[in-house]
Protein backbone atom coordinates (compact mmCIF):
# COMPACT_ATOMS: atom_id res chain seq x y z
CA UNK A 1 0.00 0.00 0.00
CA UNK A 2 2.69 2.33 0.66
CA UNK A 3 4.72 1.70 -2.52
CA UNK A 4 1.62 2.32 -4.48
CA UNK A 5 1.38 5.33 -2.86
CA UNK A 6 5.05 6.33 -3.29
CA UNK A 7 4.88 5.58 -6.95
CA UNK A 8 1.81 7.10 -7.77
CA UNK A 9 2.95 10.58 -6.02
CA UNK A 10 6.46 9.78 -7.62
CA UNK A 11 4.64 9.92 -11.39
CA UNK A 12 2.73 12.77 -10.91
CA UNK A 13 6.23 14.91 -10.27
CA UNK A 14 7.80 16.53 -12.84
CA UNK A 15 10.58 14.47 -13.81
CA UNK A 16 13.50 15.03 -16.73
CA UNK A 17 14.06 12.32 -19.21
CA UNK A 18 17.23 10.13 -18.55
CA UNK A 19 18.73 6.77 -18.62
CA UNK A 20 18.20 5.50 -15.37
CA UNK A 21 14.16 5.38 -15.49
CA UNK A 22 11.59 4.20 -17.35
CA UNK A 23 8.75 5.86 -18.72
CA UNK A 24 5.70 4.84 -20.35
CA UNK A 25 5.63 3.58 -23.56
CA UNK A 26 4.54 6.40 -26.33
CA UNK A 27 3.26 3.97 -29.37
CA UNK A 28 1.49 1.40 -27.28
CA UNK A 29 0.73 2.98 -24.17
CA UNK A 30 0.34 -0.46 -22.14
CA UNK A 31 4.04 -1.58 -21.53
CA UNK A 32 7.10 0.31 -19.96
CA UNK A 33 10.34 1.42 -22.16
CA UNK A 34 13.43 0.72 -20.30
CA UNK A 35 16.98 1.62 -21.07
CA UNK A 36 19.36 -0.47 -22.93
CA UNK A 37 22.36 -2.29 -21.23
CA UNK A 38 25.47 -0.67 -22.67
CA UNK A 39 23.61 1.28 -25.27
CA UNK A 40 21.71 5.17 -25.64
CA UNK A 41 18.43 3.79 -26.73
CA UNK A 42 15.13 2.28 -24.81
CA UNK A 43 13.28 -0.84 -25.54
CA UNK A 44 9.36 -0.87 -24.49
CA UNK A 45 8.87 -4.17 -22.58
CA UNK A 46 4.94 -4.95 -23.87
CA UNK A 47 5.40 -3.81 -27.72
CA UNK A 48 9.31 -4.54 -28.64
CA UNK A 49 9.86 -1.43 -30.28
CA UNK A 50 13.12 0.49 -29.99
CA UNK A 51 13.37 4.07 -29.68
CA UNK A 52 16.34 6.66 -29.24
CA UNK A 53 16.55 9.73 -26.75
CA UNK A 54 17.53 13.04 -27.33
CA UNK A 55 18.47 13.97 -23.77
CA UNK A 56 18.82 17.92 -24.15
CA UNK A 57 15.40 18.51 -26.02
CA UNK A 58 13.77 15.35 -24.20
CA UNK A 59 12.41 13.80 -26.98
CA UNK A 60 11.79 10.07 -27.94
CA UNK A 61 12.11 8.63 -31.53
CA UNK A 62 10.88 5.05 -32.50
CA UNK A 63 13.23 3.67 -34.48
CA UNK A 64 12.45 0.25 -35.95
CA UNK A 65 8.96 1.71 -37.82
CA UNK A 66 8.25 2.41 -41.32
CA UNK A 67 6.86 5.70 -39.67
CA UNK A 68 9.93 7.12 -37.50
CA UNK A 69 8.20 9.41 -35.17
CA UNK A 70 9.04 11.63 -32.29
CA UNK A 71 7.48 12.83 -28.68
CA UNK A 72 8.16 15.44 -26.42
CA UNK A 73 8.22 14.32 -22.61
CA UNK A 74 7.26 16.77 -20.97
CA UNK A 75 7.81 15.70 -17.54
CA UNK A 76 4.87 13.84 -16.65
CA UNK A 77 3.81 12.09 -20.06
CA UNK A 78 4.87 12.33 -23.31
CA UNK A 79 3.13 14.83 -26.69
CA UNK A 80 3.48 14.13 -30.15
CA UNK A 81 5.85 16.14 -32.07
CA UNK A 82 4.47 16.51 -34.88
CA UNK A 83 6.98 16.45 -37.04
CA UNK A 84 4.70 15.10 -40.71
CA UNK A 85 5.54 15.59 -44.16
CA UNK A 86 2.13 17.38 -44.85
CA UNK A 87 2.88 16.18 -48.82
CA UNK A 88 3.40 12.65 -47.71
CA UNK A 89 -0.19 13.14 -45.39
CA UNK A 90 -2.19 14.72 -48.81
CA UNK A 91 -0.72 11.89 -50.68
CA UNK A 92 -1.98 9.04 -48.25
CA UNK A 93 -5.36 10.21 -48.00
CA UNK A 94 -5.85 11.09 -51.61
CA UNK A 95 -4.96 7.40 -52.38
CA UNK A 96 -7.35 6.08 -50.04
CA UNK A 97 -10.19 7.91 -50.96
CA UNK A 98 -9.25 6.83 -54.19
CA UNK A 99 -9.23 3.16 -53.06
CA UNK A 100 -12.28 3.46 -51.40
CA UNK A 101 -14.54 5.42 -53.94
CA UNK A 102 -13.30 4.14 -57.15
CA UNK A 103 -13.78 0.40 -57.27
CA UNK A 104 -17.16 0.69 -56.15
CA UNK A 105 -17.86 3.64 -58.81
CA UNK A 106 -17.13 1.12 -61.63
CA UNK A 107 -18.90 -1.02 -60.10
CA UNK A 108 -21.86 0.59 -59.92
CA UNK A 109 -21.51 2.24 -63.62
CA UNK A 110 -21.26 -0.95 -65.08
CA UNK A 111 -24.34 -2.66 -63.46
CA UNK A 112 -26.10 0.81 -64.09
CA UNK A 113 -25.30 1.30 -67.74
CA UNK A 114 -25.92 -2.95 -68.03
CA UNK A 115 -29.08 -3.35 -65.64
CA UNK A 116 -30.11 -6.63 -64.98
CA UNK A 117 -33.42 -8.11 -65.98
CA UNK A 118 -36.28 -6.62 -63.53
CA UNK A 119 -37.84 -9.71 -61.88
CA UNK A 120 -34.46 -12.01 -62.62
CA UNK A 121 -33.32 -14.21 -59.80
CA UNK A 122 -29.91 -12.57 -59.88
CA UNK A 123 -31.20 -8.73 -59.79
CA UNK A 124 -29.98 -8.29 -56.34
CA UNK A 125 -26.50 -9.00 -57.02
CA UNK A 126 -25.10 -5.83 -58.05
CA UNK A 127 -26.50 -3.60 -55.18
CA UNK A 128 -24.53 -6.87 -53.01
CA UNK A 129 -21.47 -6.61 -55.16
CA UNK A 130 -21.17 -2.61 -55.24
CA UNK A 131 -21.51 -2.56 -50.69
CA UNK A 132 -19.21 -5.46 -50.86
CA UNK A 133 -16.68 -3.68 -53.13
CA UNK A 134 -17.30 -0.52 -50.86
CA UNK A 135 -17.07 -1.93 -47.52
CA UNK A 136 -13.40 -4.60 -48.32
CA UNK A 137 -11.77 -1.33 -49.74
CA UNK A 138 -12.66 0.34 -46.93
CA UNK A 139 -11.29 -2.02 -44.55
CA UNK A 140 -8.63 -2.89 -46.37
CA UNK A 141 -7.71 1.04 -46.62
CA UNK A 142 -8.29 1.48 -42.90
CA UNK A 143 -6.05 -1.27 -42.15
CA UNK A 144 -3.53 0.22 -44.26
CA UNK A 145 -3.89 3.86 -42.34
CA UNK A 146 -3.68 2.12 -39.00
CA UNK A 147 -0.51 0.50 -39.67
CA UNK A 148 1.14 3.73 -41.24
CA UNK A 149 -0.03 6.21 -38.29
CA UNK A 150 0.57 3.11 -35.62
CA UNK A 151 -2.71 3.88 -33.49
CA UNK A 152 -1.84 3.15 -30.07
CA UNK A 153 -4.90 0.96 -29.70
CA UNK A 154 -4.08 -1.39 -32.52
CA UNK A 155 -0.76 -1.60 -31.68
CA UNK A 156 -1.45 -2.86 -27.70
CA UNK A 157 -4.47 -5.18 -29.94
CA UNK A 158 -1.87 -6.15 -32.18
CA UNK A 159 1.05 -7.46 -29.13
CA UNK A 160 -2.06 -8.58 -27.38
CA UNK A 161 -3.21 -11.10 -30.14
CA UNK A 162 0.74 -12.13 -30.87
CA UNK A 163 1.24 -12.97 -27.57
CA UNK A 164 -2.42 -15.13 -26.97
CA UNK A 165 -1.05 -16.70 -29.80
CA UNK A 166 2.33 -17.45 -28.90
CA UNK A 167 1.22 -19.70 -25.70
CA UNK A 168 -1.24 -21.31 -27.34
């Protein structure tokens, strides 16, 4: 009861970033990132990822990601720094709306310019095929935009599932 205590007053003090302590974890927010023996970098303990410290500014970089990105601590937690390449971020989204919207436009253009018989057996299908086309592109896409931006929450899903899987 008294070490809760002590730990819970201890991380609610302002606090610089260094070596010797470890911090919450930035991408998955679940496990704790702990220093490297013998090396300037943190591991997190829950997600595996591997980040690098800038000691004078107090920021955090991931460094094993497709995405490198960088925090701020700021004593008491840590802030994105946002740090994007706003052509990169137009680029992204225009190609997913363009996933999303386009497949299902042909789609739909084709089975309106070719209707189907009214009264056929099969003159449901292309309302089915068109919300099928829609909603797997925009899964797919979503996938693809959760992995890029590394959500917190689907990164702590993603360790969870690997790890239920692993003792199995």
């Amino acid at each position: 009861m008294i070490e809760s205590s002590k730990s819970a007053a201890r991380s609610s003090e302002w606090r610089s970033l260094n070596y010797q302590e470890t911090y919450i974890c930035p991408v998955c927010r679940h496990g704790h990132i702990l220093p490297l023996t013998l090396m300037d970098a943190f591991a997190c303990d829950f997600c595996r990822h591997i980040f690098t410290a800038n000691l004078r500014d107090q920021t955090l970089r991931v460094e094993d990601s497709s995405q490198p990105t960088t925090w701020r601590w700021t004593g008491r937690m840590w802030q994105a720094a946002h740090q994007l390449n706003l052509d990169l971020t137009i680029t992204i989204w225009l190609a997913s709306i363009a996933l999303v919207v386009l497949p299902p436009s042909l789609i739909w253009l084709s089975s309106y310019t070719f209707p189907p018989l009214e009264g056929s057996r099969w003159s449901w299908f292309p309302t089915v095929w068109v919300s099928l086309a829609f909603t797997l592109h925009f899964l797919f896409v979503t996938w693809l935009l959760v992995e890029h931006y590394q959500v917190p929450l689907y990164v702590a899903g993603k360790v969870r599932l690997r790890q239920w899987f692993g003792q199995r």
